[in-house]
N, C-alpha and C. Protein backbone atom coordinates (compact mmCIF):
# COMPACT_ATOMS: atom_id res chain seq x y z
N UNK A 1 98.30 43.94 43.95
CA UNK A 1 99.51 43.17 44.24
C UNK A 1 100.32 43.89 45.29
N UNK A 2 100.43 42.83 46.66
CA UNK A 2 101.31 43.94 47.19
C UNK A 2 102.95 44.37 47.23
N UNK A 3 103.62 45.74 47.20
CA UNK A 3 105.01 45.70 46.83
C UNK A 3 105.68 44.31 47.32
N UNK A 4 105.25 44.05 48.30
CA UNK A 4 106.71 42.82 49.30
C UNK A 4 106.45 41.47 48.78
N UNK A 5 105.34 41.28 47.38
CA UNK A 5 105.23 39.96 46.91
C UNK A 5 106.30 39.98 45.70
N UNK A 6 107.41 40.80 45.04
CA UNK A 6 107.80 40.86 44.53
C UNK A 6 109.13 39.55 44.21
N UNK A 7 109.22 38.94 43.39
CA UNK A 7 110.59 37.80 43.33
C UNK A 7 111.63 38.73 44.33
N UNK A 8 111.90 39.77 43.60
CA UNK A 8 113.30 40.51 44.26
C UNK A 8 113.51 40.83 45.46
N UNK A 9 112.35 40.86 45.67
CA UNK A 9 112.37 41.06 47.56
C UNK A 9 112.32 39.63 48.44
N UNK A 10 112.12 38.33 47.82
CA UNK A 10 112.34 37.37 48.57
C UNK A 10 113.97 36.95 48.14
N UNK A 11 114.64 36.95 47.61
CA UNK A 11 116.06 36.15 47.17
C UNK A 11 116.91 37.24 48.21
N UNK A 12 118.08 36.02 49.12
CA UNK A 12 118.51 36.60 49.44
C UNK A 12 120.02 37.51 49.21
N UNK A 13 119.84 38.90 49.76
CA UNK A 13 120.69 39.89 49.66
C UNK A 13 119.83 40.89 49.04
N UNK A 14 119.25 41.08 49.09
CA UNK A 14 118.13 41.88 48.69
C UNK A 14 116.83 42.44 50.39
N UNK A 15 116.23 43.74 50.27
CA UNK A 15 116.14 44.31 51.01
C UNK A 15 114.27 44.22 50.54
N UNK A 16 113.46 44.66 51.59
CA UNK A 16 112.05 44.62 51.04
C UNK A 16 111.82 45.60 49.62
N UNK A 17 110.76 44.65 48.86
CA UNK A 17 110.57 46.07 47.71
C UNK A 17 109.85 47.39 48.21
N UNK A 18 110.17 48.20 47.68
CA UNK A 18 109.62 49.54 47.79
C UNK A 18 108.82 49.85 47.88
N UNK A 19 108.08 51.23 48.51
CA UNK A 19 106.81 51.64 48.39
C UNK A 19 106.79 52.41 47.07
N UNK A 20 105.85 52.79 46.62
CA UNK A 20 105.51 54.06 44.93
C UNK A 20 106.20 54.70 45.67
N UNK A 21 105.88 55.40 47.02
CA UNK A 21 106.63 56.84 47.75
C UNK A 21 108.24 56.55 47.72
N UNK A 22 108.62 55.56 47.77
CA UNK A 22 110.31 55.08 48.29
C UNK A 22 110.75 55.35 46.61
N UNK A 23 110.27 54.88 46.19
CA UNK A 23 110.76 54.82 44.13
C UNK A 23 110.74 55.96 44.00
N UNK A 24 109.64 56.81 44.34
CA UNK A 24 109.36 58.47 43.83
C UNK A 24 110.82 59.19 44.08
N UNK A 25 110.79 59.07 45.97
CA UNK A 25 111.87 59.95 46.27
C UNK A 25 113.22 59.16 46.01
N UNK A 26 113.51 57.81 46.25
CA UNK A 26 115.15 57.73 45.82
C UNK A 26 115.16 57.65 44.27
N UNK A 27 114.38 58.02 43.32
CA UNK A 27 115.00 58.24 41.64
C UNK A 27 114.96 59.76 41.92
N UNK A 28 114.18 60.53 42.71
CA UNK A 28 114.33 62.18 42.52
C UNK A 28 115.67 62.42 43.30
N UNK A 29 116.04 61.50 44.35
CA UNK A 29 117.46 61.91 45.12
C UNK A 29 118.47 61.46 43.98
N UNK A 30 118.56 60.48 43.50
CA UNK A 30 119.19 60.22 42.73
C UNK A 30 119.48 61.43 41.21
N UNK A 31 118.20 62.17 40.83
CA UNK A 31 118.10 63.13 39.66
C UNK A 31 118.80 63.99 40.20
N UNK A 32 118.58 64.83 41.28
CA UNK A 32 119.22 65.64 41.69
C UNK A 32 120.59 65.65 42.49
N UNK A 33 120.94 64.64 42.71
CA UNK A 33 122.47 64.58 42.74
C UNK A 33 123.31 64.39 41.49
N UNK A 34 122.63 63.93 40.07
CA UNK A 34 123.18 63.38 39.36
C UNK A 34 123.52 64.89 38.14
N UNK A 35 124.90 65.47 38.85
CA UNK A 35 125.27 66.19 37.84
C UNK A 35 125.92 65.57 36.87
N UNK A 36 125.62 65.83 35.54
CA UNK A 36 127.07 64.90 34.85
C UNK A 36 126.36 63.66 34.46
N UNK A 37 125.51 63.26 35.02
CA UNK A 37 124.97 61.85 34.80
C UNK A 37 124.30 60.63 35.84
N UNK A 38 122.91 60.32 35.88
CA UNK A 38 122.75 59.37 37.30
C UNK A 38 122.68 58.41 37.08
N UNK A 39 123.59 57.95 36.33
CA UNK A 39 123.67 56.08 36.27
C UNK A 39 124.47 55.86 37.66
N UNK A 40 125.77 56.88 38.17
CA UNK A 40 126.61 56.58 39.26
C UNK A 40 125.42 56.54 40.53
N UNK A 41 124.60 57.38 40.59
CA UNK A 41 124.04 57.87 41.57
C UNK A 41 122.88 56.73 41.59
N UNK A 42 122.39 56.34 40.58
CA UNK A 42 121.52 55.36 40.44
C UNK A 42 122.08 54.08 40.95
N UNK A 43 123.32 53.33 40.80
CA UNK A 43 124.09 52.12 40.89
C UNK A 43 123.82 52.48 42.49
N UNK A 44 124.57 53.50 43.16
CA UNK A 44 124.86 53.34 44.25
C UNK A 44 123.68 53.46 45.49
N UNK A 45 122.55 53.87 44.59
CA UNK A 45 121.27 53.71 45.39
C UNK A 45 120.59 52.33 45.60
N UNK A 46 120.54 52.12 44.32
CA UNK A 46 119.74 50.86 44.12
C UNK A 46 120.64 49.29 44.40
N UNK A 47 121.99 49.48 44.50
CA UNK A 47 122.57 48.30 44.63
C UNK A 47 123.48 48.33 46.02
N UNK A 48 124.33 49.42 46.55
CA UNK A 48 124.39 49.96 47.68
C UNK A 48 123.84 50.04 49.30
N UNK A 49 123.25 51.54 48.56
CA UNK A 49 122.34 51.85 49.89
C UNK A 49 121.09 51.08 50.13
N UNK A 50 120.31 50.54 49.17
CA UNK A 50 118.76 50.21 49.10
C UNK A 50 119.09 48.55 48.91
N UNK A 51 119.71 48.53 48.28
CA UNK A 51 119.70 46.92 48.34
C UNK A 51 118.80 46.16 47.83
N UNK A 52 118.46 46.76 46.63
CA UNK A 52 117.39 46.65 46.07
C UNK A 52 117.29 45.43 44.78
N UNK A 53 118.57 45.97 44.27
CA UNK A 53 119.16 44.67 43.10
C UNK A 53 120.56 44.08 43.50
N UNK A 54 121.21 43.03 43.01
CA UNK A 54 122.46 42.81 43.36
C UNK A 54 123.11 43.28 42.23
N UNK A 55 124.57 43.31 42.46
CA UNK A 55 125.40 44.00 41.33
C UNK A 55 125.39 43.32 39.90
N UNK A 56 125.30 41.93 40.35
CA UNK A 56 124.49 41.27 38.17
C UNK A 56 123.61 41.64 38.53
N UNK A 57 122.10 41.59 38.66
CA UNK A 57 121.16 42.21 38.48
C UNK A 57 121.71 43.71 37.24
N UNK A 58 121.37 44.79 38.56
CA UNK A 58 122.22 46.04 37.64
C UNK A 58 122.69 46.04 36.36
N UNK A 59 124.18 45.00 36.82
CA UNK A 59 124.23 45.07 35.38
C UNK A 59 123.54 44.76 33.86
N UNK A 60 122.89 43.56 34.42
CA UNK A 60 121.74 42.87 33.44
C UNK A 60 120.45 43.97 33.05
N UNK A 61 120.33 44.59 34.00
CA UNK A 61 118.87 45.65 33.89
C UNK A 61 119.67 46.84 32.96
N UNK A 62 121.47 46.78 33.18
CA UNK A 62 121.58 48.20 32.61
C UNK A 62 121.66 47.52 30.96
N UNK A 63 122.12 46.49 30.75
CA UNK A 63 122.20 46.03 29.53
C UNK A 63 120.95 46.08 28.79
N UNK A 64 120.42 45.52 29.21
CA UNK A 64 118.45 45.16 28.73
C UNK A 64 118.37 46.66 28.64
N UNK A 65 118.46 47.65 29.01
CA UNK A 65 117.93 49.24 28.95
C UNK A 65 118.50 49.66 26.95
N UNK A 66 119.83 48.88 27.04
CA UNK A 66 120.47 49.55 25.62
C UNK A 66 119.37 48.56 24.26
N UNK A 67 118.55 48.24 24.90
CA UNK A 67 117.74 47.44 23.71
C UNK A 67 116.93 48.50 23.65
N UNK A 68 116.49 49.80 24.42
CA UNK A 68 115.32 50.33 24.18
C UNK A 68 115.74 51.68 23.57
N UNK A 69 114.63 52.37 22.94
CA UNK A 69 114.70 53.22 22.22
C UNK A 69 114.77 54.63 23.37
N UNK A 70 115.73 55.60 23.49
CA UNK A 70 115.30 56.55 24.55
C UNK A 70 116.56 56.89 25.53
N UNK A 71 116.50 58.17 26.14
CA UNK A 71 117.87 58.33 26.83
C UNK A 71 118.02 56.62 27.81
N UNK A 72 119.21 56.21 28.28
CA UNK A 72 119.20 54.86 28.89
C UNK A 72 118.71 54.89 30.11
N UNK A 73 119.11 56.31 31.20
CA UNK A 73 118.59 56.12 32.49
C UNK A 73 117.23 56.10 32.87
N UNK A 74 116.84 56.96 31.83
CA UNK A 74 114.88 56.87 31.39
C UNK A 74 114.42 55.47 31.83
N UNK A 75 114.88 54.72 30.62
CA UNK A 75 115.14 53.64 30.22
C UNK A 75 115.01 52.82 31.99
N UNK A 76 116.61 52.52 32.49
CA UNK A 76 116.47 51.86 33.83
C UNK A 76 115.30 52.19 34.63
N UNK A 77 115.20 53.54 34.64
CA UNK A 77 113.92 54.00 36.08
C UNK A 77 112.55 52.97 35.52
N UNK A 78 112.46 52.87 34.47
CA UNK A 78 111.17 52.16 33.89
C UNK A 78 111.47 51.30 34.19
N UNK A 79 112.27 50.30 34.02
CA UNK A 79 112.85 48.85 34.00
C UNK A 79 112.52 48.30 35.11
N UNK A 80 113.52 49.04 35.97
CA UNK A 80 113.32 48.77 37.45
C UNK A 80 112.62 48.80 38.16
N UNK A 81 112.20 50.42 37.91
CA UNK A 81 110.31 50.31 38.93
C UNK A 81 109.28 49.33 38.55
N UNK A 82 109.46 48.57 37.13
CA UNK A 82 108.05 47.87 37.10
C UNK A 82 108.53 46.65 37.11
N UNK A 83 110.03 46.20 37.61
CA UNK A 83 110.36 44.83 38.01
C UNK A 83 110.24 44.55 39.38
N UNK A 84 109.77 45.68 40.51
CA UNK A 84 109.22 45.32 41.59
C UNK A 84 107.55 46.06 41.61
N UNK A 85 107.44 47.19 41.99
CA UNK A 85 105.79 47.29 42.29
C UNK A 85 105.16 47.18 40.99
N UNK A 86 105.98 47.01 40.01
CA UNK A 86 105.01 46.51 38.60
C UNK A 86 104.76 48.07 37.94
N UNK A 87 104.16 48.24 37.08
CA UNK A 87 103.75 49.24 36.27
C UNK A 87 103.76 50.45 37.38
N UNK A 88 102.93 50.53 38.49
CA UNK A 88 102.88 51.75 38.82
C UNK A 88 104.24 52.42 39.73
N UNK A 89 105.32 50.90 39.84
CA UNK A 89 106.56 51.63 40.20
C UNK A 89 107.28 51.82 39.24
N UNK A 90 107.39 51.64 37.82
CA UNK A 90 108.05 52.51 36.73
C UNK A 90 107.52 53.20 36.64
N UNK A 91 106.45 53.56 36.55
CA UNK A 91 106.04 54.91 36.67
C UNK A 91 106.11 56.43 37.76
N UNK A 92 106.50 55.74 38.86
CA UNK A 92 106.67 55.95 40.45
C UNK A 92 108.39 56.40 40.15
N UNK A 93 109.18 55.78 39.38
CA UNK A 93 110.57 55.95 39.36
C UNK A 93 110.85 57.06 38.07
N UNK A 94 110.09 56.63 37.29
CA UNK A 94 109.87 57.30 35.92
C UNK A 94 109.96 58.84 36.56
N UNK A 95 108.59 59.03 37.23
CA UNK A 95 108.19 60.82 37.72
C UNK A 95 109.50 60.93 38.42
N UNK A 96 110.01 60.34 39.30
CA UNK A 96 110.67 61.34 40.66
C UNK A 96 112.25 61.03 39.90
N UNK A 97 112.22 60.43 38.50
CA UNK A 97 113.69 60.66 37.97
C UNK A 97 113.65 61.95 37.12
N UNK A 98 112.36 62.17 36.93
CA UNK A 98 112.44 63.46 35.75
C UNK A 98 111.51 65.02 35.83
N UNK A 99 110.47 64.39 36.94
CA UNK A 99 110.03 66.03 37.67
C UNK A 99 110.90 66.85 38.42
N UNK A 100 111.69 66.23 39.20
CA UNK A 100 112.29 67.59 39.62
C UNK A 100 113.35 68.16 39.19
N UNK A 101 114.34 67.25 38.62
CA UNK A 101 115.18 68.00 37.34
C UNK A 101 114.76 68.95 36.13
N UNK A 102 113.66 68.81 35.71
CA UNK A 102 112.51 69.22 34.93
C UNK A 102 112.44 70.82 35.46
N UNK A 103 111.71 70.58 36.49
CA UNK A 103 111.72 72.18 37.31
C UNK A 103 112.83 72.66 37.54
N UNK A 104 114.25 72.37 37.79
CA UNK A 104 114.74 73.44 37.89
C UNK A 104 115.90 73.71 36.63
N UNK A 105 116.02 72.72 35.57
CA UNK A 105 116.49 72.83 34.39
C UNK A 105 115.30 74.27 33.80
N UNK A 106 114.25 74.15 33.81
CA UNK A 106 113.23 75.35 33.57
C UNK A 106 114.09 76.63 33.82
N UNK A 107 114.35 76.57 35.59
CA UNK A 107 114.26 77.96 35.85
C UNK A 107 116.10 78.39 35.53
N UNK A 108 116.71 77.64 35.53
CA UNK A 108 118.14 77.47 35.19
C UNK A 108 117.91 78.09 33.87
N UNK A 109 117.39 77.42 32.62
CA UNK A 109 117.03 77.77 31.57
C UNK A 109 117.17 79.75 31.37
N UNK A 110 116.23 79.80 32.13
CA UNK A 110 116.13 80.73 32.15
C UNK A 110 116.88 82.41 32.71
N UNK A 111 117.26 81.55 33.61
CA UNK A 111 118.80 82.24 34.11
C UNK A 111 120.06 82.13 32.65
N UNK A 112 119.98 81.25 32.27
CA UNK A 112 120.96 80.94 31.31
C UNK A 112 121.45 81.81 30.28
N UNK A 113 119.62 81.96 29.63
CA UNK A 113 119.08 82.98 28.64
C UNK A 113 119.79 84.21 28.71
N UNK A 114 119.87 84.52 29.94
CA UNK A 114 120.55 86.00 30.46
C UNK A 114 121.54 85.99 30.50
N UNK A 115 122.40 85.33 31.28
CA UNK A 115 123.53 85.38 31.80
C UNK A 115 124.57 84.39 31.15
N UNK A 116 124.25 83.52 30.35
CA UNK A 116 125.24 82.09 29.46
C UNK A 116 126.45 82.78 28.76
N UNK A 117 126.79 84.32 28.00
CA UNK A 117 127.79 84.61 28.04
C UNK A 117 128.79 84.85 29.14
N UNK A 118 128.54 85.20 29.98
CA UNK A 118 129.53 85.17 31.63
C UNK A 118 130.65 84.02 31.38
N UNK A 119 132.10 84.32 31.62
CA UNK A 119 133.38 83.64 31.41
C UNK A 119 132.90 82.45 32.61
N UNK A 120 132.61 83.35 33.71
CA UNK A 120 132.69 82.55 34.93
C UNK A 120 131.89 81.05 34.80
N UNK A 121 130.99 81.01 34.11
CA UNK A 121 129.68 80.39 33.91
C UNK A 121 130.08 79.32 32.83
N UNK A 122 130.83 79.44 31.98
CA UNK A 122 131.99 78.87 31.19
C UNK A 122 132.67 77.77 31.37
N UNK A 123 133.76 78.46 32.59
CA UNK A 123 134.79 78.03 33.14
C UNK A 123 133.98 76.83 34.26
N UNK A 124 132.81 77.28 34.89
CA UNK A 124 132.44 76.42 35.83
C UNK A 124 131.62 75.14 35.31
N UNK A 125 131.36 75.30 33.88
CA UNK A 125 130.62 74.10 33.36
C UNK A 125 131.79 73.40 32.86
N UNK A 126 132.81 73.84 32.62
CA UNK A 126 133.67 72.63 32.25
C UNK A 126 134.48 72.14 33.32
N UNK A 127 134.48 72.74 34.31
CA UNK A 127 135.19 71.91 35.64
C UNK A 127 133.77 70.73 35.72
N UNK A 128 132.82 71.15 36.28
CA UNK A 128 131.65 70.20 36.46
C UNK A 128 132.45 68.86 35.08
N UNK A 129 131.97 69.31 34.10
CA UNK A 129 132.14 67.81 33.11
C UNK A 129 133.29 66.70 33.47
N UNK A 130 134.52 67.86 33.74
CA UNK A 130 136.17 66.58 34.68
C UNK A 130 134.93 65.82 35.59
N UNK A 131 134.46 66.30 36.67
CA UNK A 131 133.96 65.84 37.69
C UNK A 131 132.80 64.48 36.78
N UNK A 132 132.13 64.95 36.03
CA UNK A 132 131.52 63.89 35.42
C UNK A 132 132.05 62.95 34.79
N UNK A 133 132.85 63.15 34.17
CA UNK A 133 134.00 62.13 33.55
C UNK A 133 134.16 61.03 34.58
N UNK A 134 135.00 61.66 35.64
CA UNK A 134 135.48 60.74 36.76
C UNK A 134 134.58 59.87 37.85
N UNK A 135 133.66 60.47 37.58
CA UNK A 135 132.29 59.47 38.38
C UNK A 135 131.96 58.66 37.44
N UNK A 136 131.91 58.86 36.33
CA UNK A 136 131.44 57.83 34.93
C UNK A 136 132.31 56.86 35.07
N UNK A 137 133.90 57.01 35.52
CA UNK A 137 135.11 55.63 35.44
C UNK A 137 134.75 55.33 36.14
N UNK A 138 134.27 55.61 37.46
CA UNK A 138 134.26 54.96 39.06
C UNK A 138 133.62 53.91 38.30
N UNK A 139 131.98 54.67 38.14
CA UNK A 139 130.98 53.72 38.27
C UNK A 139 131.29 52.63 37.07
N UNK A 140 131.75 52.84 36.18
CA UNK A 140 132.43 51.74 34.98
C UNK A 140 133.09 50.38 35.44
N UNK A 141 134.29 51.00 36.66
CA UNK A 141 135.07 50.42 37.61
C UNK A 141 134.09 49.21 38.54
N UNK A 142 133.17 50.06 39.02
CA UNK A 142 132.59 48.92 40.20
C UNK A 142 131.75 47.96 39.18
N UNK A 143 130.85 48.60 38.05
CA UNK A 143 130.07 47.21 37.44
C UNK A 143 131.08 46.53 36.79
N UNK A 144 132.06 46.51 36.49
CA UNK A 144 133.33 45.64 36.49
C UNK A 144 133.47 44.52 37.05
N UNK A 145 133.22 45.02 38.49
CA UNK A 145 133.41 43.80 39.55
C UNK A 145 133.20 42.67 39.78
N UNK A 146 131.62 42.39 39.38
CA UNK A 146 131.32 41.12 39.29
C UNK A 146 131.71 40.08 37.85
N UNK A 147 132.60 40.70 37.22
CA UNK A 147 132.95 40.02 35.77
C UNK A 147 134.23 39.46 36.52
N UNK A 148 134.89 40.58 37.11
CA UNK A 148 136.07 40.31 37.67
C UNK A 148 136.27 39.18 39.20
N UNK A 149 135.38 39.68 39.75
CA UNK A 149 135.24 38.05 40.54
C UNK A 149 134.92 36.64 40.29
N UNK A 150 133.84 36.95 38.96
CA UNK A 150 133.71 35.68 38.93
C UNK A 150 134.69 34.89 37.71
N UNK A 151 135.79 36.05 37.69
CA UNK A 151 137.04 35.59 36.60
C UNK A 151 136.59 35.26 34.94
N UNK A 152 134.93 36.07 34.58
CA UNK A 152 134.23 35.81 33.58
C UNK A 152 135.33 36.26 32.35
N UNK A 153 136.20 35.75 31.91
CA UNK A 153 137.25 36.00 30.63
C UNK A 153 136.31 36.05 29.40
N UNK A 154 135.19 35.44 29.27
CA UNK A 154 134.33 35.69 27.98
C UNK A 154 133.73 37.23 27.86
N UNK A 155 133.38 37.47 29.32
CA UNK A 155 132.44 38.41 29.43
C UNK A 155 133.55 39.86 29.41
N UNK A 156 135.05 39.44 29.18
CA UNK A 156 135.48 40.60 29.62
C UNK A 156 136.06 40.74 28.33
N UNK A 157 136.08 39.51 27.83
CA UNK A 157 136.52 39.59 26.31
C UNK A 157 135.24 40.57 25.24
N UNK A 158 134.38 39.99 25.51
CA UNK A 158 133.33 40.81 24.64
C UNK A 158 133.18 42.40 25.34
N UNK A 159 133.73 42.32 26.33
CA UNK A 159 133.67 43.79 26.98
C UNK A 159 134.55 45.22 26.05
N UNK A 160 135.47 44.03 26.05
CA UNK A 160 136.58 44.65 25.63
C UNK A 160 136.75 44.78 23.99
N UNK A 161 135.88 43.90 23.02
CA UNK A 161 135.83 43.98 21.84
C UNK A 161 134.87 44.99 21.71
N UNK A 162 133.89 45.30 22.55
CA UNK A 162 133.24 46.17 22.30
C UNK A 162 133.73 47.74 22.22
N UNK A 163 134.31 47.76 23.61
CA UNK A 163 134.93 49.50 23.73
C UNK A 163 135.75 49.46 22.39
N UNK A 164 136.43 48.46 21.82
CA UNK A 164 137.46 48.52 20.87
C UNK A 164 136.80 49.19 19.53
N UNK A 165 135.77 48.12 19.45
CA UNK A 165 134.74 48.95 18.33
C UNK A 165 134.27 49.90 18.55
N UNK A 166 133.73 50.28 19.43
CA UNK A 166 133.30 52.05 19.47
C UNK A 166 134.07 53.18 19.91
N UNK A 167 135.32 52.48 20.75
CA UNK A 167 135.72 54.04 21.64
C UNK A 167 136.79 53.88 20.68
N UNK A 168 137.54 53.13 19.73
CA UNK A 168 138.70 52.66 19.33
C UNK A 168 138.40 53.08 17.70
N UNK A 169 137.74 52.28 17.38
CA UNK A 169 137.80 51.84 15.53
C UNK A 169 136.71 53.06 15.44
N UNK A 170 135.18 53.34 16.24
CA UNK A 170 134.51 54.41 15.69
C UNK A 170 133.65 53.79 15.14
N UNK A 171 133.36 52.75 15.13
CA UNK A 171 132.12 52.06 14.41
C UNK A 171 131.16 52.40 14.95
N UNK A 172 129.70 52.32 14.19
CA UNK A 172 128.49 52.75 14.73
C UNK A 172 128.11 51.75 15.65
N UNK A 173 127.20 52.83 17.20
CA UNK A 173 127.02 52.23 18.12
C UNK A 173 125.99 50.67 17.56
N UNK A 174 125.01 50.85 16.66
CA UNK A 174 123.53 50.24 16.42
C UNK A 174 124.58 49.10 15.78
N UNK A 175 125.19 49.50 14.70
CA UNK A 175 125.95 47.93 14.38
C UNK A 175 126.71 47.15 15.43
N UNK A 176 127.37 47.84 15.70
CA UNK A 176 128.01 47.00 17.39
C UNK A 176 127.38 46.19 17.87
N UNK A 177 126.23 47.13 18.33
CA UNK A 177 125.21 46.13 19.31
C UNK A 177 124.24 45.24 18.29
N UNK A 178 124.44 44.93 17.13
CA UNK A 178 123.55 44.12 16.52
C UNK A 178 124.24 42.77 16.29
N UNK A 179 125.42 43.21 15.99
CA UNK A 179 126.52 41.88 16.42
C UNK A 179 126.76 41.83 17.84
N UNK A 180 127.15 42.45 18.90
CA UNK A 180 127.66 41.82 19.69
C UNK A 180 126.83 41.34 20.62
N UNK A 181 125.28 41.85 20.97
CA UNK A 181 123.87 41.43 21.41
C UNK A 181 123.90 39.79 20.91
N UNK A 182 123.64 40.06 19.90
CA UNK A 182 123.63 38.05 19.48
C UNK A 182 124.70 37.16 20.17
N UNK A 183 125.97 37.59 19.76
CA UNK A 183 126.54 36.63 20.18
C UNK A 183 127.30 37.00 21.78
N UNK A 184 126.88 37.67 22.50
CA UNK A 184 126.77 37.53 24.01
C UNK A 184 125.35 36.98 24.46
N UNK A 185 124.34 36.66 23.77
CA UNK A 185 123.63 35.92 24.21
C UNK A 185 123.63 34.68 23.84
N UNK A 186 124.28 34.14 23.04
CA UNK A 186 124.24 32.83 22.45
C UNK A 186 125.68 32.24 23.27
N UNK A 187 126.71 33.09 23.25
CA UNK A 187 127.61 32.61 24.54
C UNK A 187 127.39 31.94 26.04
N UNK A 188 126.75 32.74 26.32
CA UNK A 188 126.11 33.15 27.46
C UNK A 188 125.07 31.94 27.98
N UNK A 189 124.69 31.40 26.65
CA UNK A 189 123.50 30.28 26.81
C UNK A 189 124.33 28.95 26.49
N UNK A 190 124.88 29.09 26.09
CA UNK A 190 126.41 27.58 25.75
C UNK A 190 126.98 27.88 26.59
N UNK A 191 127.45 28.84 27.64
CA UNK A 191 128.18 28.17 28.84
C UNK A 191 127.36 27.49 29.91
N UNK A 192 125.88 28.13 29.93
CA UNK A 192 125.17 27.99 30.85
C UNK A 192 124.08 26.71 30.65
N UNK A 193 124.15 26.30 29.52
CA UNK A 193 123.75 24.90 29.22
C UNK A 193 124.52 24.05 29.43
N UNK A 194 126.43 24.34 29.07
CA UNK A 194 127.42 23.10 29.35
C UNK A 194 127.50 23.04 30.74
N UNK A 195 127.67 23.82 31.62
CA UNK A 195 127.08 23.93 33.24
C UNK A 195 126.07 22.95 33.82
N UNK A 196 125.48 23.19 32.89
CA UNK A 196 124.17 22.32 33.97
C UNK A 196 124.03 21.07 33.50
N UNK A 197 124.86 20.78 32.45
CA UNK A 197 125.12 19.19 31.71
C UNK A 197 125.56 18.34 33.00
């Protein structure tokens, strides 16, 4: 099958699909910029620079990821790579999101071993986390956007019942999403059936 027969690469706003080599290196550029976390670094590759998904897309691929068992960005690199070159580009996104972080978490490791009491070493991992924090709102901020343009009040309502239940009340994540999965999809399908009435 070749990459450029992909749905995603014919609809427009979208850019040709990828080569295995293009998936390899932008999930490894993406790993290795992603201190703190590469969902930011991921959004802004794949919907951004590459033009690869549109911003629903994203969001839809990041949602579909919380159904699976496993860290979530794992999760996307699979998703994504095998929704264009198919199996061997989740796999293609899979490696170059987690080999080269891999290697040098190793040798870090190992520096660590030695040196992890050091104040300095301390002090500089918790500045890093502010910095992660605040890339985590950005990127929170921009997949926002398309709820907010398209003035989706349902979608921002269940948005918002959600953080309430977990960041708020403390309820468990798995119950949350066992209620609120159902009925954002059953919403979701009653607006979009009275639509096309």
């Amino acid at each position: 099958m070749s990459s450029n027969s992909s749905p995603a690469a014919q609809e427009p706003g979208h850019s040709a699909a990828p080569s295995l080599v293009a998936l390899f290196l932008a999930f490894a550029r993406m790993s290795l910029a992603g201190f703190g976390g590469v969902l930011v670094f991921a959004r802004r590759a794949i919907v951004d620079q590459h033009r690869w998904m549109t911003p629903d897309e994203f969001n839809e691929t990041f949602a579909l990821r919380h159904f699976l068992p496993g860290p979530n960005i794992v999760n996307l690199s699979m998703v994504f790579g095998a929704r264009l070159p198919g199996i061997a580009g989740g796999v293609s996104a899979f490696a170059g999101l987690l080999v080269p972080p891999t290697l040098i978490m190793t040798v870090l490791a190992i520096i660590y071993a030695k040196f992890g009491e050091m104040d300095v070493l301390r002090h500089s991992l918790a500045g890093i986390f502010c910095a992660a924090v605040g890339l985590l709102i950005a990127v929170v901020l921009r997949m926002m956007t398309p709820l907010l343009k398209k003035a989706d009040i349902v979608g921002l309502i269940l948005m918002l019942a959600v953080f309430a239940a977990i960041g708020v009340l403390r309820l468990r994540l798995q119950a949350v999403l066992l209620v609120a999965i159902p009925i954002s999809v059953a919403v979701t399908f009653l607006l979009r059936r009275k639509v096309a009435a």
